[in-house]
Protein backbone atom coordinates (compact mmCIF):
# COMPACT_ATOMS: atom_id res chain seq x y z
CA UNK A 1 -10.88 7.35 12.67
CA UNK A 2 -9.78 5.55 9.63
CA UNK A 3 -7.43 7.92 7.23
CA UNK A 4 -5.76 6.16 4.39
CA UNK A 5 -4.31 6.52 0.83
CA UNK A 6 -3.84 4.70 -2.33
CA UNK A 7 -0.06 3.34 -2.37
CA UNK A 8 1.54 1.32 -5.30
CA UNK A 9 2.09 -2.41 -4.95
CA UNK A 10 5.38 -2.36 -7.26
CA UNK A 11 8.41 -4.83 -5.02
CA UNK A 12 5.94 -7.17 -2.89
CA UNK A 13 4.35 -6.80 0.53
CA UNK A 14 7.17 -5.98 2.52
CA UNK A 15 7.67 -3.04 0.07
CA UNK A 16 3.92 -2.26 0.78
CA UNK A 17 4.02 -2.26 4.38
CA UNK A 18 6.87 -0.08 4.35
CA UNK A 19 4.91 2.39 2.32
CA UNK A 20 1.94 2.16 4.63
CA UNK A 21 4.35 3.10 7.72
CA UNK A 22 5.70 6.05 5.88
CA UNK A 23 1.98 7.75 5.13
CA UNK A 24 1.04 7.27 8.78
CA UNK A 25 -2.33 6.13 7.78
CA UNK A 26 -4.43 3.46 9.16
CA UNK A 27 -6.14 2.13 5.87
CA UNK A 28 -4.58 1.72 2.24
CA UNK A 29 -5.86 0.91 -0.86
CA UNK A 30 -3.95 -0.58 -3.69
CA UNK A 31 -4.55 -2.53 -7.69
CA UNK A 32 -4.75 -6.00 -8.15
CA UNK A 33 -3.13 -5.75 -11.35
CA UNK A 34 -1.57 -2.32 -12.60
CA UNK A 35 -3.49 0.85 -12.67
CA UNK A 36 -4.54 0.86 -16.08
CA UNK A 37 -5.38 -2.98 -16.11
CA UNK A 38 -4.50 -3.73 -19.70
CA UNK A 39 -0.92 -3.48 -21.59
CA UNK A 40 -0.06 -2.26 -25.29
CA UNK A 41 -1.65 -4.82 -27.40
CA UNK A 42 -5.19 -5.02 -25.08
CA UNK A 43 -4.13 -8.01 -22.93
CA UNK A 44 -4.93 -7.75 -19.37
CA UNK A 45 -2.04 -7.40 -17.12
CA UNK A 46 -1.06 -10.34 -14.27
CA UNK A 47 -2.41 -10.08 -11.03
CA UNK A 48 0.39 -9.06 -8.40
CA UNK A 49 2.07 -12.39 -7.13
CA UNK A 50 1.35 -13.42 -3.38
CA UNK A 51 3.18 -15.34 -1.26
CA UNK A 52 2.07 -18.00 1.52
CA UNK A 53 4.71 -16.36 3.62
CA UNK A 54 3.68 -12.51 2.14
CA UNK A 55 0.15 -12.87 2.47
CA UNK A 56 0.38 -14.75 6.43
CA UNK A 57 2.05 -10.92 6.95
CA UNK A 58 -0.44 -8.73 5.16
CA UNK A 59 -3.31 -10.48 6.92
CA UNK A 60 -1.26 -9.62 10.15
CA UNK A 61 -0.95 -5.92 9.14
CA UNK A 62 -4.48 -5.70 8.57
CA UNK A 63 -5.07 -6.16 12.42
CA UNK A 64 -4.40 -2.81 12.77
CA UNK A 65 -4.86 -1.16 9.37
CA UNK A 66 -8.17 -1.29 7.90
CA UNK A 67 -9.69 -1.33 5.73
CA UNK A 68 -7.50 -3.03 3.25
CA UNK A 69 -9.08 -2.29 0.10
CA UNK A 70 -8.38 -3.75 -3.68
CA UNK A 71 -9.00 -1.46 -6.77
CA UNK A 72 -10.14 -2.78 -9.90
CA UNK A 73 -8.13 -1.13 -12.74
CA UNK A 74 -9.26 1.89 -14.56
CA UNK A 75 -9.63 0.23 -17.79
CA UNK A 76 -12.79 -1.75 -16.63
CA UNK A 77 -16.01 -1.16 -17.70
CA UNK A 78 -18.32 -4.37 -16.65
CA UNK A 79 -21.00 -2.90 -19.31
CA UNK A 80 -19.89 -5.36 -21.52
CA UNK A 81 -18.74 -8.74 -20.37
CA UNK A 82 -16.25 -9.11 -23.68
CA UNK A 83 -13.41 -7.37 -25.08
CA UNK A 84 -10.55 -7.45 -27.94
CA UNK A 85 -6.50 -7.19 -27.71
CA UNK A 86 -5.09 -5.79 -30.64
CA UNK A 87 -4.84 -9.14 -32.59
CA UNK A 88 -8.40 -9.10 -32.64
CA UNK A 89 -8.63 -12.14 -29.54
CA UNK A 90 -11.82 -11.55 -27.44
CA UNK A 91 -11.10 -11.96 -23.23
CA UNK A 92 -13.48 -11.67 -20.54
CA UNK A 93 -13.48 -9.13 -18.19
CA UNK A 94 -15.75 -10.85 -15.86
CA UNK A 95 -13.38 -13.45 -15.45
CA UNK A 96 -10.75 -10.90 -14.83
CA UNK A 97 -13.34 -9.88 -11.90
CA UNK A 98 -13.30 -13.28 -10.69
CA UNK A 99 -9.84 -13.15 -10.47
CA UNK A 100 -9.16 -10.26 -8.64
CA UNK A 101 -12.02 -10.86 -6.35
CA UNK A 102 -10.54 -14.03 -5.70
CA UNK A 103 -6.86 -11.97 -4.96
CA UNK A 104 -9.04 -9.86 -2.50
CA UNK A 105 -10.21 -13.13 -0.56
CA UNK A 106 -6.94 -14.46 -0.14
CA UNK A 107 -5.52 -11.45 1.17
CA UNK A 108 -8.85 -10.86 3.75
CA UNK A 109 -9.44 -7.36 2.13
CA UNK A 110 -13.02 -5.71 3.12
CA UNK A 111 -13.69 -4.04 -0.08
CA UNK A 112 -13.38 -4.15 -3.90
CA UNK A 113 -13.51 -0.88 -5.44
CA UNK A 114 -14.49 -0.50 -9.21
CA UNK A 115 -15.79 2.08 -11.59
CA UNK A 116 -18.93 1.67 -13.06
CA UNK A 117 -17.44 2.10 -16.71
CA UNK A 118 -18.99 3.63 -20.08
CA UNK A 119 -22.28 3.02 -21.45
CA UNK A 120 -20.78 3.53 -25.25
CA UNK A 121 -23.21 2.45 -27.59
CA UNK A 122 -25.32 0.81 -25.41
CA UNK A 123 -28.31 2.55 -24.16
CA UNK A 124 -27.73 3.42 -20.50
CA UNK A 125 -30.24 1.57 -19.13
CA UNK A 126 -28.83 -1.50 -20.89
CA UNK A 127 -25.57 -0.80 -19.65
CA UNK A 128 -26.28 -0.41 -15.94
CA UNK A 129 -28.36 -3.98 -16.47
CA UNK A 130 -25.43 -5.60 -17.68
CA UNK A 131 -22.85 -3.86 -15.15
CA UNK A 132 -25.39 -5.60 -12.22
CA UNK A 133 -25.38 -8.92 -14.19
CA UNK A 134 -21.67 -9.45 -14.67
CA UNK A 135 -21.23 -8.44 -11.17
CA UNK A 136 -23.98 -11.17 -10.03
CA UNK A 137 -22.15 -13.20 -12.18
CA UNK A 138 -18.79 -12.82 -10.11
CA UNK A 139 -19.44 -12.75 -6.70
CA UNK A 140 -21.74 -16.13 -7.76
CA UNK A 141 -18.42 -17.49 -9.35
CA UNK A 142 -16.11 -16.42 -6.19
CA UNK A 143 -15.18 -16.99 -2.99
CA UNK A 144 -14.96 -13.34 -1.68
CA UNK A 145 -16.73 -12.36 1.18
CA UNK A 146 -16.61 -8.79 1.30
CA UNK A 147 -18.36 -6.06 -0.54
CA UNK A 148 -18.04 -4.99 -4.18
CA UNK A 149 -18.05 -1.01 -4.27
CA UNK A 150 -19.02 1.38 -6.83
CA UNK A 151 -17.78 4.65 -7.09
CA UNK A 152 -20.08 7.61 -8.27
CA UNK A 153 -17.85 9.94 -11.95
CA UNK A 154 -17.61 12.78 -12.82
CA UNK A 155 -19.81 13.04 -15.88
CA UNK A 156 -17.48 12.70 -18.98
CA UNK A 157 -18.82 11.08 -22.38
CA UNK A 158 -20.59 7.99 -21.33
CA UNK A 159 -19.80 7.57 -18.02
CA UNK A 160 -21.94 5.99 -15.92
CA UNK A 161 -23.37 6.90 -11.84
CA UNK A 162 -21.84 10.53 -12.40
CA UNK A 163 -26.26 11.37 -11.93
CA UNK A 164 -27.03 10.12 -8.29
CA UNK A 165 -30.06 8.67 -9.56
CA UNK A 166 -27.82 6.43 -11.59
CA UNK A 167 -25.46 5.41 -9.06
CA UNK A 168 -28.13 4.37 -6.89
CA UNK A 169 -29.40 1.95 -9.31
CA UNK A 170 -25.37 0.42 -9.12
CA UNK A 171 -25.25 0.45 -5.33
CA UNK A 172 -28.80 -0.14 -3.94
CA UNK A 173 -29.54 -3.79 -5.63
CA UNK A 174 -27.43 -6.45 -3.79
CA UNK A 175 -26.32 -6.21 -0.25
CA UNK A 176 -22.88 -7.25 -1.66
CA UNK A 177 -22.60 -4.45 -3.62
CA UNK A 178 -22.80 -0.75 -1.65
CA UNK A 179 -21.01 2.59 -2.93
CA UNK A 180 -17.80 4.85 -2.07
CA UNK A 181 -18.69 8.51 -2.42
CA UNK A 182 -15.97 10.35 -4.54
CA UNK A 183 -16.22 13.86 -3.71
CA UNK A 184 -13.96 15.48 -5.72
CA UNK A 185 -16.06 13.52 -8.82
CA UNK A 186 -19.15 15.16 -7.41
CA UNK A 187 -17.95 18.01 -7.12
CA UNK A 188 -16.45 17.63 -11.13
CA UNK A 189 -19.86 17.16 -12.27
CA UNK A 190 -21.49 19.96 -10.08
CA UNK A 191 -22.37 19.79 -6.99
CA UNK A 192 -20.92 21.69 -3.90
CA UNK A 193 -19.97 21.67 -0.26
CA UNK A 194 -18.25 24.67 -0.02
CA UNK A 195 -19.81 26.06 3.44
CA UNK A 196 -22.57 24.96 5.66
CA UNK A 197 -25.92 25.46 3.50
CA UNK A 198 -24.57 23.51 0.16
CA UNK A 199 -23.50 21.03 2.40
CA UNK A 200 -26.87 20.09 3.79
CA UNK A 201 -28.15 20.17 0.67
CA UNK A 202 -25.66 17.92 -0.83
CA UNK A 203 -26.00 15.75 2.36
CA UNK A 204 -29.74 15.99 2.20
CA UNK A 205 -29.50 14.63 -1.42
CA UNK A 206 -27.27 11.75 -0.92
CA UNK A 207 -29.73 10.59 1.81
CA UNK A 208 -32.82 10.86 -0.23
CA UNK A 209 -32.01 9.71 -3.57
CA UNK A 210 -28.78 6.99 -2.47
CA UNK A 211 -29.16 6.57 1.27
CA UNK A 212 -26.37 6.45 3.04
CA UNK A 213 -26.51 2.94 4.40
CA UNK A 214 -25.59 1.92 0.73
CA UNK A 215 -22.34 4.21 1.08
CA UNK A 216 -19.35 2.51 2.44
CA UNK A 217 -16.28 5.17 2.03
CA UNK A 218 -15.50 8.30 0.94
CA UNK A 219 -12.55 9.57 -1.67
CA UNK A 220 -10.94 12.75 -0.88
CA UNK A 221 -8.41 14.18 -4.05
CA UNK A 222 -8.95 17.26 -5.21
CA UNK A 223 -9.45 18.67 -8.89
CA UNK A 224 -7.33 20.25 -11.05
CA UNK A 225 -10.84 21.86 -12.80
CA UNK A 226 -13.52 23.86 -11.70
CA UNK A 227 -17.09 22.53 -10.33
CA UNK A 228 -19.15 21.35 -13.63
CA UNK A 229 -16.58 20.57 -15.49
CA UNK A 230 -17.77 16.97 -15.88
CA UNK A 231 -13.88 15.43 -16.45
CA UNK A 232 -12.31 13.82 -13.38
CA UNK A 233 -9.14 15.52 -13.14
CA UNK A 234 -8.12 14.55 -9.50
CA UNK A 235 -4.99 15.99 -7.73
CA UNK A 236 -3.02 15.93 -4.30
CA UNK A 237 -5.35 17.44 -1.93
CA UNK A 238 -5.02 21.35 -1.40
CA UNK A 239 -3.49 21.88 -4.57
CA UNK A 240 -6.43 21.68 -6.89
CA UNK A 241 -9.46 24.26 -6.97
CA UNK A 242 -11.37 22.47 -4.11
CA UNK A 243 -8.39 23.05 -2.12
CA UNK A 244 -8.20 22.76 1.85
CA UNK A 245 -10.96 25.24 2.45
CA UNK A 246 -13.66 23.14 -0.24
CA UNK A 247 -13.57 20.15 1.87
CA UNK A 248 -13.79 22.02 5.61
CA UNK A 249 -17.65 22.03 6.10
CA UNK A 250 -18.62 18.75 4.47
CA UNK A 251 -16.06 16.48 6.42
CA UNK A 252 -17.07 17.95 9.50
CA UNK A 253 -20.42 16.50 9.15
CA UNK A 254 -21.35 13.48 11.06
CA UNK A 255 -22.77 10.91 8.20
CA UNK A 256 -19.27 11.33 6.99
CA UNK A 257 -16.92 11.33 10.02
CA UNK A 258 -19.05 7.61 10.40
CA UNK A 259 -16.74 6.28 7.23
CA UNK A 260 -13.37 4.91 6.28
CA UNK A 261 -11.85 8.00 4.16
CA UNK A 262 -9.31 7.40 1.34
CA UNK A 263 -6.77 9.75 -0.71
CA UNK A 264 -5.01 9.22 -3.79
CA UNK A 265 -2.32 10.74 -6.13
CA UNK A 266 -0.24 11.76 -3.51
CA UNK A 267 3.73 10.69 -4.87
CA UNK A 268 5.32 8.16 -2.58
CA UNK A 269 8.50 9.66 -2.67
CA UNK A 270 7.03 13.08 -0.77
CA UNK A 271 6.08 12.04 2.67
CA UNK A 272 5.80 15.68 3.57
CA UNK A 273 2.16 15.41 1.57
CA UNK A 274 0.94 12.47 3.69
CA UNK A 275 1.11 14.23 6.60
CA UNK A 276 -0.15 17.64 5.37
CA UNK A 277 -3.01 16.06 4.30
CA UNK A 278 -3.61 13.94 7.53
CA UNK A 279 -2.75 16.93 9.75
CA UNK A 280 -6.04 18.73 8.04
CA UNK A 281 -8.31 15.52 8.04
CA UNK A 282 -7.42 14.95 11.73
CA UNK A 283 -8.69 18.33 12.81
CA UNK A 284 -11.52 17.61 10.65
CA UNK A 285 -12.28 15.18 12.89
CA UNK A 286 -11.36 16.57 15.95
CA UNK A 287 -14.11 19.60 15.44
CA UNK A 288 -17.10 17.29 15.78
């Protein structure tokens, strides 16, 4: 059973280890760089610094809490290998890629998550060519011997994999590069799991059109809209309109119990949270 939530990196990796002890889970997830990647003139932010001595602990931690998993800021969208600060200045964002693939390696992480980004003015097929490209590009350029993972949106704008027949074309190309199934996403863009029949159509669905040997973890935050709204607006779970009770049937099948589950957006300085939420994911797992 592998439980685990998405904790900031801010101090150093004593800091971080703390954290993990206080959620009580058994995986974590953090950035590389911040969460939102880039500052307020368009530069990319620093990775986080590491250590000889930080990273010889982190690799011990990792004995026993796994999988350690890297997040590739928000503000990435691999659909175009260039962008501009402010000033004009182009950087690349496949090099920033390298980078943090490179900061997963030395840290012995299993998985790099990322987004698949926004098509903009691109034509989506286009996009999703250039997303596998740069990707191909990075893992050619790097040292990193885990897998790259693509998570499924919600549907807003020009977001890309929100359709599963999109996000299979991101996840099903490379046996580097597999998917993590965001629920509360799928649920944003419409479908549901609510009780026994949706789910084993929604189950049923993910087999045939993704297959679920290309899916390597599942997000569970819940949503602060309704189902179909097509905008990821993710929340602590149980306070959002998924709630407890949306996520009941469709964790407690067995294609799901199989996988590392993660949470997010629940505030460090409420412990209380962590273990609401694990108390109701550990009976989730103790009905099967």
């Amino acid at each position: 059973m592998r439980i685990g939530f998405q904790l900031p990196y801010s101090g150093n990796l004593k800091k971080l280890e703390t954290r993990i002890r206080v959620s009580r889970g058994n995986a974590f997830q953090v950035y590389a760089r911040s969460k939102r990647g880039i500052d307020g003139e368009g530069n990319p932010y620093p990775l986080h610094e590491l250590s000889d001595k930080n990273v010889n602990m982190f690799k011990s931690l990792t004995n026993s809490i796994y999988p350690a998993i890297v997040h590739a800021p928000l503000s990435h969208n691999l659909a175009q290998k260039e962008r501009k600060n402010k000033q004009g200045e182009q950087w690349s964002q496949v090099e920033c890629l390298i980078e943090e693939l490179a900061f997963c390696q030395r840290l012995g992480c299993d998985y790099y998550v990322l987004n698949a980004g926004h098509s903009k003015t691109l034509e989506r097929d286009e996009a999703i060519q250039n997303i596998r490209m740069h990707i191909e590009e990075a893992l050619g350029k790097s040292d990193f011997e885990g897998n790259v993972l693509i998570r499924n949106a919600a549907g807003a704008g020009t977001e890309l994999a929100a359709d599963l027949e999109e996000w299979s074309r991101l996840v099903s190309w490379n046996p580097r590069v597999k998917g993590a199934l965001d629920l509360g996403r799928a649920y944003a863009y419409g479908h549901s799991f609510f009780d026994e029949k949706e789910t084993a159509a929604f189950i049923k669905e993910l087999d045939d059109v993704v297959g679920f040997d290309h899916i390597k973890m599942v997000y569970i935050n819940d949503s602060k809209r309704g189902r179909g709204a097509q905008k990821e607006s993710p929340t602590i779970l149980g306070e959002g309109f998924i709630h407890f009770s949306g996520y009941e049937c469709i964790l407690e099948h067995p294609v799901l119990q199989a996988l590392p589950w993660m949470l997010e957006h629940h505030p460090v300085k409420l412990p209380d949270l962590y273990d609401r939420s694990l108390e109701f994911l550990k009976d989730r797992r103790g009905r099967v």
